[in-house]
Protein backbone atom coordinates (compact mmCIF):
# COMPACT_ATOMS: atom_id res chain seq x y z
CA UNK A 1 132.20 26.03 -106.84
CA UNK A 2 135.50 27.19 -105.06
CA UNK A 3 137.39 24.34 -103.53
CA UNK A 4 136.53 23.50 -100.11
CA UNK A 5 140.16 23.85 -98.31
CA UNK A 6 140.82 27.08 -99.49
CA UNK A 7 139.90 29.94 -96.65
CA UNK A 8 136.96 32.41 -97.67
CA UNK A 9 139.46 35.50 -97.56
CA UNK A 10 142.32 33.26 -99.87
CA UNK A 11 139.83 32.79 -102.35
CA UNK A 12 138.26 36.06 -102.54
CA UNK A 13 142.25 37.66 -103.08
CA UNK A 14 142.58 34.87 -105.60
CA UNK A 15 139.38 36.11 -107.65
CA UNK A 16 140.24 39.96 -107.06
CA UNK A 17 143.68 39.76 -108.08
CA UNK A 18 143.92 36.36 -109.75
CA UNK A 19 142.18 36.95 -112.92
CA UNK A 20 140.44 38.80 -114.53
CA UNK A 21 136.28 38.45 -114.75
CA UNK A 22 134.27 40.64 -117.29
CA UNK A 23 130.84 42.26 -116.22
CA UNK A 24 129.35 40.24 -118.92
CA UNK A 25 130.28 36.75 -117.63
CA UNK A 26 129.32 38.35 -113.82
CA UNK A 27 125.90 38.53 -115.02
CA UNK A 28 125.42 35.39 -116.65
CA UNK A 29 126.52 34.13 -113.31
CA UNK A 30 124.17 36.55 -111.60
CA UNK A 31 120.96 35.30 -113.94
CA UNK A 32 121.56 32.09 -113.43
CA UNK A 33 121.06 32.33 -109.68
CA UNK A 34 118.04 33.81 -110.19
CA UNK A 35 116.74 31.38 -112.39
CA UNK A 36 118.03 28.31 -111.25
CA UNK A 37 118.74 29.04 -107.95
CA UNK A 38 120.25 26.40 -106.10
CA UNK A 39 121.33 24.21 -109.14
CA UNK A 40 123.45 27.05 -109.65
CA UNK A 41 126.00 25.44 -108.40
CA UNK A 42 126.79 23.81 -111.27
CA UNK A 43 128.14 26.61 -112.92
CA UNK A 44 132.55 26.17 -113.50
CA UNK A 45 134.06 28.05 -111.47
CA UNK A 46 135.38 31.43 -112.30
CA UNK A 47 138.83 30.57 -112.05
CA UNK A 48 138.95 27.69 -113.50
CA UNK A 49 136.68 29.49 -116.95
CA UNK A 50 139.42 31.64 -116.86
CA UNK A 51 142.10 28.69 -116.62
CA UNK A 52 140.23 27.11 -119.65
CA UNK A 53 140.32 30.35 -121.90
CA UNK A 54 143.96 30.72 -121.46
CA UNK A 55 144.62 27.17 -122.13
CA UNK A 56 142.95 27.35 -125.72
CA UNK A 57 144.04 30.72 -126.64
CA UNK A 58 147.96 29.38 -126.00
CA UNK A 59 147.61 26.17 -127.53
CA UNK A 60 145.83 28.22 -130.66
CA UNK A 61 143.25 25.55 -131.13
CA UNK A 62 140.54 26.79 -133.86
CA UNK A 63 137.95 24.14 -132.71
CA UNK A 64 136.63 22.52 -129.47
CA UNK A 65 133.88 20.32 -128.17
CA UNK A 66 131.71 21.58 -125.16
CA UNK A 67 130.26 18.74 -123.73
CA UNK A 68 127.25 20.01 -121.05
CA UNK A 69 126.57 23.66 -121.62
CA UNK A 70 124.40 24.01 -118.32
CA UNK A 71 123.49 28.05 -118.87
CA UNK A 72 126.42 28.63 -121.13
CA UNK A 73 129.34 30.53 -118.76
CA UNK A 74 131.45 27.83 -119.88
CA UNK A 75 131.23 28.37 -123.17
CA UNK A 76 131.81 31.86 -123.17
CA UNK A 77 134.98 31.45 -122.09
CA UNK A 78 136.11 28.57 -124.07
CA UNK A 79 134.85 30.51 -127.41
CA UNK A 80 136.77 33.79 -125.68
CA UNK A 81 139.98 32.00 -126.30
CA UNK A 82 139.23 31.46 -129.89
CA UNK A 83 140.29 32.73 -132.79
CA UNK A 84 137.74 34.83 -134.68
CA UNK A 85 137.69 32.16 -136.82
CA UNK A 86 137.64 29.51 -134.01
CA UNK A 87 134.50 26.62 -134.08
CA UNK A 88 133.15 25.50 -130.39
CA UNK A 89 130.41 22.55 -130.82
CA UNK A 90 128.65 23.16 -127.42
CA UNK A 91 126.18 20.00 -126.78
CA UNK A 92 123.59 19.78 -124.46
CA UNK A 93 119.92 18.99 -123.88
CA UNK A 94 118.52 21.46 -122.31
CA UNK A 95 116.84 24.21 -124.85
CA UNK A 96 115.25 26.66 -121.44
CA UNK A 97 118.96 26.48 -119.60
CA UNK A 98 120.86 27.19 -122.93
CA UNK A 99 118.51 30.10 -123.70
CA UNK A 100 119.75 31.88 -120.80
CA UNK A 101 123.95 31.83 -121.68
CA UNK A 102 122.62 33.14 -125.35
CA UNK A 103 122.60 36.80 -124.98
CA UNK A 104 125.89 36.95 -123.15
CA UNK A 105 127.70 35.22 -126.01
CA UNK A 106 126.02 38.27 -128.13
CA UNK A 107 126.83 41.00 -125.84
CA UNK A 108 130.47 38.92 -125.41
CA UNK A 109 131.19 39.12 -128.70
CA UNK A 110 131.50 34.87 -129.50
CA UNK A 111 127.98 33.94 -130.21
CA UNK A 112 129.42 32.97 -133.69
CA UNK A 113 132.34 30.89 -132.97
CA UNK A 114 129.46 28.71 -130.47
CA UNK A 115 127.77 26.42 -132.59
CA UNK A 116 124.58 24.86 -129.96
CA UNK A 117 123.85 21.13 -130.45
CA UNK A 118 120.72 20.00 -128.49
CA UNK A 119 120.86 16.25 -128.16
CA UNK A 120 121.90 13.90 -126.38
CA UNK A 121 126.07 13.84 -126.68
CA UNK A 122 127.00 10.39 -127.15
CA UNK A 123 124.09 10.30 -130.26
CA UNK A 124 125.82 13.63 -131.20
CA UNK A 125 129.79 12.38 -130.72
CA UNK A 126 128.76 9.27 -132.43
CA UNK A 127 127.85 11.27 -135.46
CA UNK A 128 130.88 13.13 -135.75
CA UNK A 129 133.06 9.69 -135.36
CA UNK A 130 130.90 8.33 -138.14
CA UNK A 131 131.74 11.12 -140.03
CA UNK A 132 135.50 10.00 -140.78
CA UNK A 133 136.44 13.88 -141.95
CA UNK A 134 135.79 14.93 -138.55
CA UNK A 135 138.02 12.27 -136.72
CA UNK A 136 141.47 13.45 -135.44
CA UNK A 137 139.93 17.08 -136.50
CA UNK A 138 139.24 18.63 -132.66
CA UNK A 139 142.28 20.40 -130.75
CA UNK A 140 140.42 20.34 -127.63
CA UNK A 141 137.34 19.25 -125.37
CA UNK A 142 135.63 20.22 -122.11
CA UNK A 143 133.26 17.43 -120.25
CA UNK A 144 131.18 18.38 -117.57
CA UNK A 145 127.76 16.39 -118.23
CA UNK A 146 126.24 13.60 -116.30
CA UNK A 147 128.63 11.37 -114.41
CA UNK A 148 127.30 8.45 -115.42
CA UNK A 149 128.60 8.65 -118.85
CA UNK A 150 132.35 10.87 -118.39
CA UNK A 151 133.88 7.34 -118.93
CA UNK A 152 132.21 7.04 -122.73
CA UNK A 153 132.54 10.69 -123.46
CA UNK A 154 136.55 10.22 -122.91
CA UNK A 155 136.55 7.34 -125.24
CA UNK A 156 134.71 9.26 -128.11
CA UNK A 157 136.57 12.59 -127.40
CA UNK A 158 139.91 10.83 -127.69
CA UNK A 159 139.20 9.63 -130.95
CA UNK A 160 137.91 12.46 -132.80
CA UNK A 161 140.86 14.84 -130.76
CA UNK A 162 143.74 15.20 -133.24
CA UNK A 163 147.08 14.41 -131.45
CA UNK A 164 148.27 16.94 -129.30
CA UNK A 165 144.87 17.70 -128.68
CA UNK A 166 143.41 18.20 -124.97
CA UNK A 167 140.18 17.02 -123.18
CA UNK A 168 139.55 19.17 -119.61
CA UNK A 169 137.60 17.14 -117.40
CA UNK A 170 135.43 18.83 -114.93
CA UNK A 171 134.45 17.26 -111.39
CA UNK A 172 136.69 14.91 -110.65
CA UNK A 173 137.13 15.05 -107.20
CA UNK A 174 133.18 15.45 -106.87
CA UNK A 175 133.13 17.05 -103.11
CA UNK A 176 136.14 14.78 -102.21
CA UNK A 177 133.47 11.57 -102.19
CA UNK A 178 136.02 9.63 -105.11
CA UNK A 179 138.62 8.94 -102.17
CA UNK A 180 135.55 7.24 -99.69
CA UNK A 181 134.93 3.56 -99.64
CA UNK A 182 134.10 2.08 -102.69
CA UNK A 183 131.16 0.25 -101.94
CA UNK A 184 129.08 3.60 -100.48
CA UNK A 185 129.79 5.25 -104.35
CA UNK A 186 126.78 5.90 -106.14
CA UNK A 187 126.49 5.59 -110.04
CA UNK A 188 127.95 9.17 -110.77
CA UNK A 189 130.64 8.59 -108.20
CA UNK A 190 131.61 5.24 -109.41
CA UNK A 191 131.95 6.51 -112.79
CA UNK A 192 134.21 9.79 -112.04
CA UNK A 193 136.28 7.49 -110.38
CA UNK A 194 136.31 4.90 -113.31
CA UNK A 195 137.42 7.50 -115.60
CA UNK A 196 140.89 8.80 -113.18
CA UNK A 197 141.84 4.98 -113.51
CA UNK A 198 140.99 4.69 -116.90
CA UNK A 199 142.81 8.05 -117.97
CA UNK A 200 146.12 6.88 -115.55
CA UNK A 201 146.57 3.71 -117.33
CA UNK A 202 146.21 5.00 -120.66
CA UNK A 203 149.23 5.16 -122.25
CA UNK A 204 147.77 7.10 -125.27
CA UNK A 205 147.49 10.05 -123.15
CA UNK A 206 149.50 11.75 -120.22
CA UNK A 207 148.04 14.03 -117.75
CA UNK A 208 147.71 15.77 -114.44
CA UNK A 209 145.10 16.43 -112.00
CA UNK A 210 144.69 20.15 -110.40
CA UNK A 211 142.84 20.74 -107.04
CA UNK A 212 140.62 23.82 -108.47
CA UNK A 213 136.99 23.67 -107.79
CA UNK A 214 135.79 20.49 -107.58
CA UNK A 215 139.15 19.36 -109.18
CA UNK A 216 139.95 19.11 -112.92
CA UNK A 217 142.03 16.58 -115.05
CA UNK A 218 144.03 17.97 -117.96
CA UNK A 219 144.85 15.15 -120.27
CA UNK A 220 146.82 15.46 -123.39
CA UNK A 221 146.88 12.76 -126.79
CA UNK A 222 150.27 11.97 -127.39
């Protein structure tokens, strides 16, 4: 989704000349069209997968949480700025949208830094905090799942992310609707908007909010 203020001929520079998008990762985008058509939408943004590859490659994390895979573009290029020996746990529920992303990891090279959970991500984040060895073990996370839950996500991300550790949180300004009236928000709405107060009060973190795509919060754990 490219943002909204940004004019048609801006963004397409910003793409050409911006960064840099492999054929591979142009297909994936391309398939998913096909098969999804119109809920293709949800696919990041290929400036901001290319914002979130840089940001783990330079803060050399080894292993990340993907939570919401959609068709997997996402994932590619979180796993592309991995180390070879880099984990990503990628959780979703979706077993016929995953399928599609699977190949390109192949043919990208990072099918085996993506480890695929399919289950529902609070039952699978739960685990992991249960599992004390894993707490404080992740250097980074990417959320971009169902609204309604972004608020719990953060809290379970923030306590297995080791300090110093980064969650990038997708959809925050959700088509500008956060900044309407309060009492028109519906449940997704109301939650996105839950989680930027929650995040700017919490003094275990500091963060910023960019205006690409549909916006995105960077938030680090002091």
């Amino acid at each position: 989704m490219k943002q909204a203020w940004t004019k048609p001929e801006l963004y397409e520079f910003i793409l050409n000349t911006g960064c840099r998008i492999s054929e591979t990762k142009n297909n994936l985008r391309e398939e998913t069209k096909e098969k999804i058509g119109r809920l293709a939408v949800m696919l990041s943004s290929q400036e901001q997968g290319e914002l979130m590859k840089l940001l783990v490659a330079i803060s050399g994390a080894k292993k990340g949480i993907e939570v919401g895979v959609f068709t997997g573009y996402s994932a590619l290029c979180l796993a592309e700025g991995l180390p070879e020996d880099g984990k990503l746990y990628a959780l979703d529920v979706s077993e016929e949208w995953t399928s599609i992303g699977q190949k390109y990891w192949e043919e990208a090279g990072v099918a085996d830094k993506i480890e695929l959970i399919l289950a529902p991500a609070i039952e699978t984040l739960d685990g992991f905090i249960a599992d004390e060895e894993q707490v404080e073990t992740f250097d980074f996370a990417f959320i971009d799942a169902d609204k309604v839950n972004y608020p719990d996500y953060y809290e379970k991300l923030i306590t297995l992310l080791k300090p110093n550790g980064f969650i990038i949180v997708d959809n925050v300004l959700w088509g500008g609707s956060v900044v309407e009236d309060p009492s028109t928000f519906d449940e997704d709405t109301a939650a996105l908007r839950k989680l930027s107060d929650i995040v700017r009060e919490d003094e275990r973190v500091e963060h910023v909010m960019l205006p690409i795509a549909d916006g995105v919060t960077i938030i680090r754990k002091k």
